[in-house]
N, C-alpha and C. Protein backbone atom coordinates (compact mmCIF):
# COMPACT_ATOMS: atom_id res chain seq x y z
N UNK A 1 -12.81 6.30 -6.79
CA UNK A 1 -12.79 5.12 -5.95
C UNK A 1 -11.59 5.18 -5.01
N UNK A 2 -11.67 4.78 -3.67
CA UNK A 2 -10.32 4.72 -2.96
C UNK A 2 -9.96 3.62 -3.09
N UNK A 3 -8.64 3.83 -2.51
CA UNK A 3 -7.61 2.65 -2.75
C UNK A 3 -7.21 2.52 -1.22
N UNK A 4 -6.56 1.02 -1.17
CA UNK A 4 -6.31 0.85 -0.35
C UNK A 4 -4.63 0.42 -0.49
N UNK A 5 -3.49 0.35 -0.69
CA UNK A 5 -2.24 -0.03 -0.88
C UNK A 5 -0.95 -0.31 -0.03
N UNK A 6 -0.58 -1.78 -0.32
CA UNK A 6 0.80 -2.28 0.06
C UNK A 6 1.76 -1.64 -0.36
N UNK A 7 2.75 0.15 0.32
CA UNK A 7 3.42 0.65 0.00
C UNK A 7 4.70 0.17 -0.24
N UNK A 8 5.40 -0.48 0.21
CA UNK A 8 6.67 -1.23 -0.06
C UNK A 8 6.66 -2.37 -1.16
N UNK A 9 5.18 -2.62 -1.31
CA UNK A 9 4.90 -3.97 -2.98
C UNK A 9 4.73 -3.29 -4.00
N UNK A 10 4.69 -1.72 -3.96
CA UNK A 10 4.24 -1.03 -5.09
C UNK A 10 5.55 -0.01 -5.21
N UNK A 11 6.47 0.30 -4.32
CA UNK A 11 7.74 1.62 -4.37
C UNK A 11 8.28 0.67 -5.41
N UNK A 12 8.81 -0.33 -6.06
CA UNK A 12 9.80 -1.05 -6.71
C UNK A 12 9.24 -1.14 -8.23
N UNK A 13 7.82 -1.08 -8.14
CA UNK A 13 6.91 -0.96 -9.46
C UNK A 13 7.03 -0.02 -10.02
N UNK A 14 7.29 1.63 -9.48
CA UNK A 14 7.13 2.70 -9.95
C UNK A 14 8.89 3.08 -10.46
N UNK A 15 9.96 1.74 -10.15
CA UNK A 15 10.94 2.22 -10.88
C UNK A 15 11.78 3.03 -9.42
N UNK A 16 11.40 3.23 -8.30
CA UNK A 16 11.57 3.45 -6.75
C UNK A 16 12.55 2.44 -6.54
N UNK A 17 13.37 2.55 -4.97
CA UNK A 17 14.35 1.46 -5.12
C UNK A 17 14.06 1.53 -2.93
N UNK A 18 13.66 0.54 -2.93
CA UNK A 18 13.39 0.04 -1.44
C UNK A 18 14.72 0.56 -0.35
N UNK A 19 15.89 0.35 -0.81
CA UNK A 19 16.83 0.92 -0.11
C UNK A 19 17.32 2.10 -0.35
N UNK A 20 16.42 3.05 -0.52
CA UNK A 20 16.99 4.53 -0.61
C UNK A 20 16.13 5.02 1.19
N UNK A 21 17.05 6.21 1.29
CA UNK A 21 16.25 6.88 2.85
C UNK A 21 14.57 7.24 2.23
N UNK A 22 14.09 7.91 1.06
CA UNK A 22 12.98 8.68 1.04
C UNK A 22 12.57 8.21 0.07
N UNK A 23 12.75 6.69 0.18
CA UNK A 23 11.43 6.10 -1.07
C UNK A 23 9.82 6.04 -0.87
N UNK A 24 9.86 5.91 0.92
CA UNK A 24 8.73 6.33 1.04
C UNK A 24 7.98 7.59 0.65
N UNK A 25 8.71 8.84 0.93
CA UNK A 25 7.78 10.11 0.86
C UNK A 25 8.17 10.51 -0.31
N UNK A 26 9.31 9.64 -1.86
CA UNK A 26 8.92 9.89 -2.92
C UNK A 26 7.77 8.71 -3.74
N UNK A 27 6.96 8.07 -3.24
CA UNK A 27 5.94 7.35 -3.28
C UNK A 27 4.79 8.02 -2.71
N UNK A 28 4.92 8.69 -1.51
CA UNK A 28 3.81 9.79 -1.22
C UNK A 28 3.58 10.84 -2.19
N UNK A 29 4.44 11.50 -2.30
CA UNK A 29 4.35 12.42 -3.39
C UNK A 29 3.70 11.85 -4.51
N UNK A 30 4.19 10.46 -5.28
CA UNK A 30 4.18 10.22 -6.82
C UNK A 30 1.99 10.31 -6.24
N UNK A 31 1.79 9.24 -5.22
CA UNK A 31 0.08 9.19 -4.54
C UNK A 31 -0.83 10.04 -4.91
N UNK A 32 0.21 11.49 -4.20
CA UNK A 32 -0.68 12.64 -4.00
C UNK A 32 -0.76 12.91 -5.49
N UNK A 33 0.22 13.00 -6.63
CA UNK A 33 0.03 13.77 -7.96
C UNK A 33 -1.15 13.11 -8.37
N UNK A 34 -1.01 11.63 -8.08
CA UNK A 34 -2.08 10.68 -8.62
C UNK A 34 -3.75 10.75 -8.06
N UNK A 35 -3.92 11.34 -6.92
CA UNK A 35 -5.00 11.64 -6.18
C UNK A 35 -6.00 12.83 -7.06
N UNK A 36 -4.45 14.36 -7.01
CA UNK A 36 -4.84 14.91 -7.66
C UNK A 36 -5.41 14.98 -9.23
N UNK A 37 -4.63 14.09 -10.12
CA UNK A 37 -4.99 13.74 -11.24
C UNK A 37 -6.39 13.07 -11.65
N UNK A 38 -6.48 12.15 -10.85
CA UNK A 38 -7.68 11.25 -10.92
C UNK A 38 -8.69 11.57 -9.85
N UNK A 39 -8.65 12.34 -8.96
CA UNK A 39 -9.40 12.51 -8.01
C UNK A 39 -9.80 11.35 -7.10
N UNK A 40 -8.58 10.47 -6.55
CA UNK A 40 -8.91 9.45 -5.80
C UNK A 40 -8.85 9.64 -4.21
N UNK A 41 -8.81 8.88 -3.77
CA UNK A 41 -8.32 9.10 -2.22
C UNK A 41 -7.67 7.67 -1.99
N UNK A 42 -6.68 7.64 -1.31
CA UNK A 42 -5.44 6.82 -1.17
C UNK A 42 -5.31 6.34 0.20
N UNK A 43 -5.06 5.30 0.98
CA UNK A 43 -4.99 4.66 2.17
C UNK A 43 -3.24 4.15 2.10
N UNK A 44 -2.32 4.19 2.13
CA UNK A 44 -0.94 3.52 1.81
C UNK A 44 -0.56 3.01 2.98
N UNK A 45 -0.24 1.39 3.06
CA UNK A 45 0.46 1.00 4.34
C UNK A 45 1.98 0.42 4.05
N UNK A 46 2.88 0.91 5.27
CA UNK A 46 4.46 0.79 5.29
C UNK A 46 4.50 -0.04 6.49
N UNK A 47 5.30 -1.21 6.30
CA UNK A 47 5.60 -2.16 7.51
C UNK A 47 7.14 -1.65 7.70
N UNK A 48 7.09 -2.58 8.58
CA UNK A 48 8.61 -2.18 9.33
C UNK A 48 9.05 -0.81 10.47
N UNK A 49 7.97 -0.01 10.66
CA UNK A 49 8.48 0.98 11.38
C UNK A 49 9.02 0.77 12.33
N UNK A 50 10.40 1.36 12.78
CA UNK A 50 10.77 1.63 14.34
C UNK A 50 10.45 2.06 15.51
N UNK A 51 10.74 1.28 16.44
CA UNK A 51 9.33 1.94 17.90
C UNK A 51 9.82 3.19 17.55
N UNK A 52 8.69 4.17 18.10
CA UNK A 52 8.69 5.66 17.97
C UNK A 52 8.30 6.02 16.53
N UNK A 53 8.15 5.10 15.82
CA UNK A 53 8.00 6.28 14.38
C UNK A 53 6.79 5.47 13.65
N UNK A 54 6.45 4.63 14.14
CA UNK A 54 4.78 4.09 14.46
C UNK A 54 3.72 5.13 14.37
N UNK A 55 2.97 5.30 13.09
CA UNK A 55 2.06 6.59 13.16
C UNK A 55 1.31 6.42 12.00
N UNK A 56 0.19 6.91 11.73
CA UNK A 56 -0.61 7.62 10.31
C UNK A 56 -0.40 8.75 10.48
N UNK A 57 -0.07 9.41 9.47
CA UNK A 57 0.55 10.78 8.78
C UNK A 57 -0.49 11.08 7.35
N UNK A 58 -1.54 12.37 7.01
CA UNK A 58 -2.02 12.39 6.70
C UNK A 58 -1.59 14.07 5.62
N UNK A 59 -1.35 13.41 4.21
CA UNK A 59 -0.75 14.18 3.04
C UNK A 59 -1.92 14.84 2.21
N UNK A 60 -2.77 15.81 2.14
CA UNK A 60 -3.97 15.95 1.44
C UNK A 60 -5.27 14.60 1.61
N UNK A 61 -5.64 13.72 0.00
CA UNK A 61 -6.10 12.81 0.32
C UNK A 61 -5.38 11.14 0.55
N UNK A 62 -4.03 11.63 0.37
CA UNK A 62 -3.22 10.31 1.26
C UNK A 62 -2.65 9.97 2.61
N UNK A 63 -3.63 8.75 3.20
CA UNK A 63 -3.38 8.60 4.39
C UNK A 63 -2.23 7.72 4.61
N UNK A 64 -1.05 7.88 5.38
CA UNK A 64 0.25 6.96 5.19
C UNK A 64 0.25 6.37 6.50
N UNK A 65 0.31 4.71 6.67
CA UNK A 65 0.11 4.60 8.10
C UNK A 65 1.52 3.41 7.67
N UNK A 66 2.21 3.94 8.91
CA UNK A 66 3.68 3.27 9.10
C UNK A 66 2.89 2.15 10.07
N UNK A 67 3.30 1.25 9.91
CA UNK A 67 3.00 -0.15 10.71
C UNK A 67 4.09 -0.96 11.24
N UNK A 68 4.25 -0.69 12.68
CA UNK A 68 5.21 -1.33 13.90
C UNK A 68 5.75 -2.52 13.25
N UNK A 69 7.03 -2.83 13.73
CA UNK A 69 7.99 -4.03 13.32
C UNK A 69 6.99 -4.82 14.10
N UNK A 70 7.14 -5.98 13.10
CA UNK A 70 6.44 -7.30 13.96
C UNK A 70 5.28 -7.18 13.45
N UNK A 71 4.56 -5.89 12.68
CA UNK A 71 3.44 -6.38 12.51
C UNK A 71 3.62 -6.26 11.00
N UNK A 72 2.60 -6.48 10.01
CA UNK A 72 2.98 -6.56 8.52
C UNK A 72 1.96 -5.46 7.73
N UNK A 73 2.07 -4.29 6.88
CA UNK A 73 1.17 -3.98 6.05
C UNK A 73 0.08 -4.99 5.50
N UNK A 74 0.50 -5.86 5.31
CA UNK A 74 -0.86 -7.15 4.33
C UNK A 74 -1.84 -7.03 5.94
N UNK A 75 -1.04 -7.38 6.85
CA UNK A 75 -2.22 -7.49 8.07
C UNK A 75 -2.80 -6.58 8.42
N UNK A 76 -2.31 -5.03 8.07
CA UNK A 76 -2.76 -3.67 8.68
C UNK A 76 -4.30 -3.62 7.45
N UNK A 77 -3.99 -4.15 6.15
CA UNK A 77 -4.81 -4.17 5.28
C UNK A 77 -6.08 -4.98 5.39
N UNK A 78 -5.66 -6.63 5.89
CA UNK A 78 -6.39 -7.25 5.89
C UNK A 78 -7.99 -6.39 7.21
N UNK A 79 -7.19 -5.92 8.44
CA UNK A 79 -7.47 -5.11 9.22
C UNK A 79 -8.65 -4.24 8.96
N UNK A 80 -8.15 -3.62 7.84
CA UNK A 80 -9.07 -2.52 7.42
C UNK A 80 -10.44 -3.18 6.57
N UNK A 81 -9.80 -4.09 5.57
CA UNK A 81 -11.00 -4.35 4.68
C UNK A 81 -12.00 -4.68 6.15
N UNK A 82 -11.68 -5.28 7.30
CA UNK A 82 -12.84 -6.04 7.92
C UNK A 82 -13.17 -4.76 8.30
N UNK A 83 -12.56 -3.99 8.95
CA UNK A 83 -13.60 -2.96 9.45
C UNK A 83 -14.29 -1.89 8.87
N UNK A 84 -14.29 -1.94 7.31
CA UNK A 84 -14.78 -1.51 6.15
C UNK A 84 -16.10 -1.84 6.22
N UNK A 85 -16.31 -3.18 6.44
CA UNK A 85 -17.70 -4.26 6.52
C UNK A 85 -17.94 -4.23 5.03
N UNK A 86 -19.19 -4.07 5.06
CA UNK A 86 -19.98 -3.94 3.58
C UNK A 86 -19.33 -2.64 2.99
N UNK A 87 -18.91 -1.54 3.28
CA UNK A 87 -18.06 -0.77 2.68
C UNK A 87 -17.20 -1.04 1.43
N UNK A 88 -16.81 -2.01 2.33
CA UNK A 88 -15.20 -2.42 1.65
C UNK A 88 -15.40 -2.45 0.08
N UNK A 89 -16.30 -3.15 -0.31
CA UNK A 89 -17.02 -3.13 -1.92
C UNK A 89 -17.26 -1.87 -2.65
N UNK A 90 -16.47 -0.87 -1.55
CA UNK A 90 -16.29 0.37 -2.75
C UNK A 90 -14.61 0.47 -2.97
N UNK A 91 -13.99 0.04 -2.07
CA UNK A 91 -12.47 0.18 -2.30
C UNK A 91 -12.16 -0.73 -3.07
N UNK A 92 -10.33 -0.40 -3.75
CA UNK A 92 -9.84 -0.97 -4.61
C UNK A 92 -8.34 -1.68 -3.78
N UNK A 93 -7.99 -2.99 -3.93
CA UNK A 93 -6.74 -3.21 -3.03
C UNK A 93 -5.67 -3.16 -3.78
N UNK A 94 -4.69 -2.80 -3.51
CA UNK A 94 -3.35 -2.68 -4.61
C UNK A 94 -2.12 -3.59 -3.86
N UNK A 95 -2.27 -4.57 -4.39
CA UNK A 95 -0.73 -5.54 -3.90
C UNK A 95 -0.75 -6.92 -4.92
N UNK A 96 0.38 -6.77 -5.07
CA UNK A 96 0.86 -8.10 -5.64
C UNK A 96 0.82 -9.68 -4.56
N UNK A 97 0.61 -9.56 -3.27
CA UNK A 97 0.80 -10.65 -2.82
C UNK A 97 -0.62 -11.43 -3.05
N UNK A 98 -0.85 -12.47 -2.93
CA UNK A 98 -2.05 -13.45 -3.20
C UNK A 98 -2.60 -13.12 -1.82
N UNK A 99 -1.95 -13.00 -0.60
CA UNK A 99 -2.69 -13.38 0.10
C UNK A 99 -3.38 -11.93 0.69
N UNK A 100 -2.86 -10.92 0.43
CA UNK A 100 -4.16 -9.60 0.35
C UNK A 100 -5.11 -9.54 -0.82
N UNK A 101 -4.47 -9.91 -1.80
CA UNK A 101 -5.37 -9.94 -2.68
C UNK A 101 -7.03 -10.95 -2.54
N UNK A 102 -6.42 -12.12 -1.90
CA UNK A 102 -7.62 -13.13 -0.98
C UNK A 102 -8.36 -12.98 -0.57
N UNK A 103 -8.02 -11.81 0.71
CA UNK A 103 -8.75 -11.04 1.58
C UNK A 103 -9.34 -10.00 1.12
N UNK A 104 -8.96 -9.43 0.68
CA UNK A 104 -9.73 -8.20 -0.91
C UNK A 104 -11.05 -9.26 -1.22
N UNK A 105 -10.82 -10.03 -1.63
CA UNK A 105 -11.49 -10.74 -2.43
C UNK A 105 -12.90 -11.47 -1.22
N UNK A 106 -12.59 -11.82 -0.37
CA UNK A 106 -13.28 -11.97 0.72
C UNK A 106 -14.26 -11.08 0.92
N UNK A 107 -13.95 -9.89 1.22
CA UNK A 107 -14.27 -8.64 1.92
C UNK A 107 -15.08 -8.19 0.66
N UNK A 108 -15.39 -8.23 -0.62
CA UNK A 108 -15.85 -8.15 -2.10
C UNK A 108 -15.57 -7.04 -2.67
N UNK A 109 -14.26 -6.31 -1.76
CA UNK A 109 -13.34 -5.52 -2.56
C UNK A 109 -12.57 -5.64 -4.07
N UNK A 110 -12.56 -4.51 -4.75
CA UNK A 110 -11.65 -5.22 -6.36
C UNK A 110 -10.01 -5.00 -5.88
N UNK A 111 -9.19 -6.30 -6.02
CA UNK A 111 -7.80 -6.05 -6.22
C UNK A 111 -7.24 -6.12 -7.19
N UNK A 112 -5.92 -5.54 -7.33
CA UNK A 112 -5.44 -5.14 -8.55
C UNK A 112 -3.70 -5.41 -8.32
N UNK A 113 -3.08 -6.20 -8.61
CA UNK A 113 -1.80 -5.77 -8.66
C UNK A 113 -1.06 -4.65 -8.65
N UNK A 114 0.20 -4.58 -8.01
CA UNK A 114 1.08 -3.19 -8.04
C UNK A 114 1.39 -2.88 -9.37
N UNK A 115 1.67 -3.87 -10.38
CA UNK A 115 1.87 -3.71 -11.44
C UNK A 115 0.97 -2.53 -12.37
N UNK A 116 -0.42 -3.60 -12.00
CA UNK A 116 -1.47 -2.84 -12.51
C UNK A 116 -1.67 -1.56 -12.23
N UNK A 117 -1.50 -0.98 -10.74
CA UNK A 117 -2.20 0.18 -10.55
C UNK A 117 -0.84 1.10 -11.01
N UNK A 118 0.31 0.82 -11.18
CA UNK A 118 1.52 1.65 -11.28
C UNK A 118 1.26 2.10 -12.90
N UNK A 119 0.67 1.17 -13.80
CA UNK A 119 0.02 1.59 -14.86
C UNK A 119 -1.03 2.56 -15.26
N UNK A 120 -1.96 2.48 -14.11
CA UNK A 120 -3.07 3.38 -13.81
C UNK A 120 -2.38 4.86 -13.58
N UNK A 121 -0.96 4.87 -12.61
CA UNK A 121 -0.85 5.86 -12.49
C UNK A 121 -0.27 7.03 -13.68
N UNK A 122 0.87 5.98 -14.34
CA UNK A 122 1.38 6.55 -15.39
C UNK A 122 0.41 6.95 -16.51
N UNK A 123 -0.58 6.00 -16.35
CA UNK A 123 -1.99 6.60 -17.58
C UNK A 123 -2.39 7.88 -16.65
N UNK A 124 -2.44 8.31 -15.99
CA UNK A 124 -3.01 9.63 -15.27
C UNK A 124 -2.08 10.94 -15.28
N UNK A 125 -0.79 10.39 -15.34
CA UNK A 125 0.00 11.33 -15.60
C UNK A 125 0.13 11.60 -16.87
N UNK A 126 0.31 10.97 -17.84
CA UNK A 126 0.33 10.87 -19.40
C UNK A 126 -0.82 12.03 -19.56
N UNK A 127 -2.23 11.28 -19.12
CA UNK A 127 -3.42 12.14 -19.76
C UNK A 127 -3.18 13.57 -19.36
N UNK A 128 -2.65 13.72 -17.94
CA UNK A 128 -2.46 15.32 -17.36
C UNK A 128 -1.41 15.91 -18.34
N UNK A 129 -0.50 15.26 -19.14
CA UNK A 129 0.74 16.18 -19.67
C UNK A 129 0.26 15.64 -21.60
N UNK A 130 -0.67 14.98 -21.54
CA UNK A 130 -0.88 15.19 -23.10
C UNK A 130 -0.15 14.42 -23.34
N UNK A 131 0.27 13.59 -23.09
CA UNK A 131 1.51 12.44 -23.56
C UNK A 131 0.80 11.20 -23.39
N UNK A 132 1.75 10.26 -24.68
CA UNK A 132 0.50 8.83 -25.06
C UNK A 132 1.46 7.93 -24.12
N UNK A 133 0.96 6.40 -23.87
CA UNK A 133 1.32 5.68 -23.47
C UNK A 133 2.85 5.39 -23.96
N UNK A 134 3.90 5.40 -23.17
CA UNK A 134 5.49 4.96 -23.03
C UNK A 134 6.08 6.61 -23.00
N UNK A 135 5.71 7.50 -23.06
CA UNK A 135 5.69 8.98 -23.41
C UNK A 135 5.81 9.76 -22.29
N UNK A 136 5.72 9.25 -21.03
CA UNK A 136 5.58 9.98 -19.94
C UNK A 136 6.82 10.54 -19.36
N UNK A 137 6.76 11.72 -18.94
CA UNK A 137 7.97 12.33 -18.83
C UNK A 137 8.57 12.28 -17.64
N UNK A 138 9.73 12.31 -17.19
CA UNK A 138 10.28 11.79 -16.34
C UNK A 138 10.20 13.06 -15.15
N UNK A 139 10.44 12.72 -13.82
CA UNK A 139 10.54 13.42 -12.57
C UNK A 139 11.84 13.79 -12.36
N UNK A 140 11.82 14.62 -11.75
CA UNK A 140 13.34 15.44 -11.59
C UNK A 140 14.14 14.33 -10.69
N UNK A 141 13.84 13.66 -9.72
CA UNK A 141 14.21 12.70 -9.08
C UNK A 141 14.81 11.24 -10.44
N UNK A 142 14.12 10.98 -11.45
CA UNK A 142 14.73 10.19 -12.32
C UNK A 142 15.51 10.77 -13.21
N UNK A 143 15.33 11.97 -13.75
CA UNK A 143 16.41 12.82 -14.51
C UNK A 143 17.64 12.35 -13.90
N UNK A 144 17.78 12.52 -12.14
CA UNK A 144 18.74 12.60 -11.70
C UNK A 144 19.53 11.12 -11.44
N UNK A 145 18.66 10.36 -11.24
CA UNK A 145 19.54 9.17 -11.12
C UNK A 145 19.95 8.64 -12.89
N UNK A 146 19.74 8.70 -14.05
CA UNK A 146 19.92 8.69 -15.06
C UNK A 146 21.03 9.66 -15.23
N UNK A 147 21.25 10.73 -14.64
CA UNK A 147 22.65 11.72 -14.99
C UNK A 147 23.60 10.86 -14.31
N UNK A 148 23.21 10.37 -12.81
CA UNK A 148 24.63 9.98 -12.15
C UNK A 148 24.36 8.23 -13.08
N UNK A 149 24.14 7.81 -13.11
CA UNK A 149 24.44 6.38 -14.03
C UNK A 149 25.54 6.74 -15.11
N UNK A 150 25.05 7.92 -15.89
CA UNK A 150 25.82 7.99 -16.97
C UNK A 150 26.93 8.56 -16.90
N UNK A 151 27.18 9.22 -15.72
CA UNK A 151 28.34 9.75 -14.76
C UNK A 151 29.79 8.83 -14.78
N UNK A 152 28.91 8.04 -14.01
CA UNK A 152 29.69 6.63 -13.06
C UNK A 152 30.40 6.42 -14.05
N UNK A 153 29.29 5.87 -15.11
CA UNK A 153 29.89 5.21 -16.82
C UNK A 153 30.95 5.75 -17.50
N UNK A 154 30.79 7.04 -17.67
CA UNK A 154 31.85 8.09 -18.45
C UNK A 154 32.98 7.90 -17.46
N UNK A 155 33.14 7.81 -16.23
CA UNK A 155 34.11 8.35 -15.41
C UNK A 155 35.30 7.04 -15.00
């Protein structure tokens, strides 16, 4: 099933931290493992871009579309479900806000919280590494912020 997702409502779910430079394209990445795992295909929208860096950028089956200041991911979403039409009732919406989730719901798309699908993902990774639920092994990117925490601490 594809997805359709509020990238900046879901980077903070996965344990991601909104003010780093490359939370986005370590959220692309975490997508793509998840694409590959489950065999999905992924739509991800990022608000806030700076004139000039306004674009869809296309990662295997994740499509990443940066969305111009002034305008909002929920609206780039709402956007799509309409031009989905009757489509749309095969996609899945991923955001915590009510009011995509609304429009999901409109459009007779299934939505799901960030919460939820950040669960979905870790169940996909788990099943790929043989590991049960709370078991999932960490990314070299969290190894690393867990060394410098305990750094700081000792020091």
């Amino acid at each position: 099933m594809p997805y359709l997702i509020d990238g900046h409502n879901l980077i903070p779910k996965l344990g991601l931290r909104l003010d780093t430079f490359d939370d986005e394209d370590e959220l692309l990445a975490r997508l793509q493992e998840f694409c590959r795992l489950s065999r999905a295909q992924v739509e991800v929208y990022f608000d806030g871009a700076p004139p000039g860096h306004v674009s869809t950028r296309k990662a295997g089956v994740v499509t990443a579309h940066f969305v111009r200041q002034g305008s909002t991911a929920d609206g780039a979403i709402e956007a799509r479900l309409i031009q989905l039409k009757k489509t749309a009732k095969n996609w899945t919406v991923v955001s915590s806000d009510r009011r995509v989730q609304n429009a999901a719901a409109d459009a007779q798309a299934r939505a799901i919280s960030s919460e939820e699908f950040a669960q979905e993902m870790l169940k996909a990774r788990g099943a790929a590494t043989g590991k049960t639920d709370g078991e999932t092994a960490l990314s070299a990117g969290e190894v690393e912020d867990w060394l410098k925490a305990f750094t700081k601490r000792g020091g």
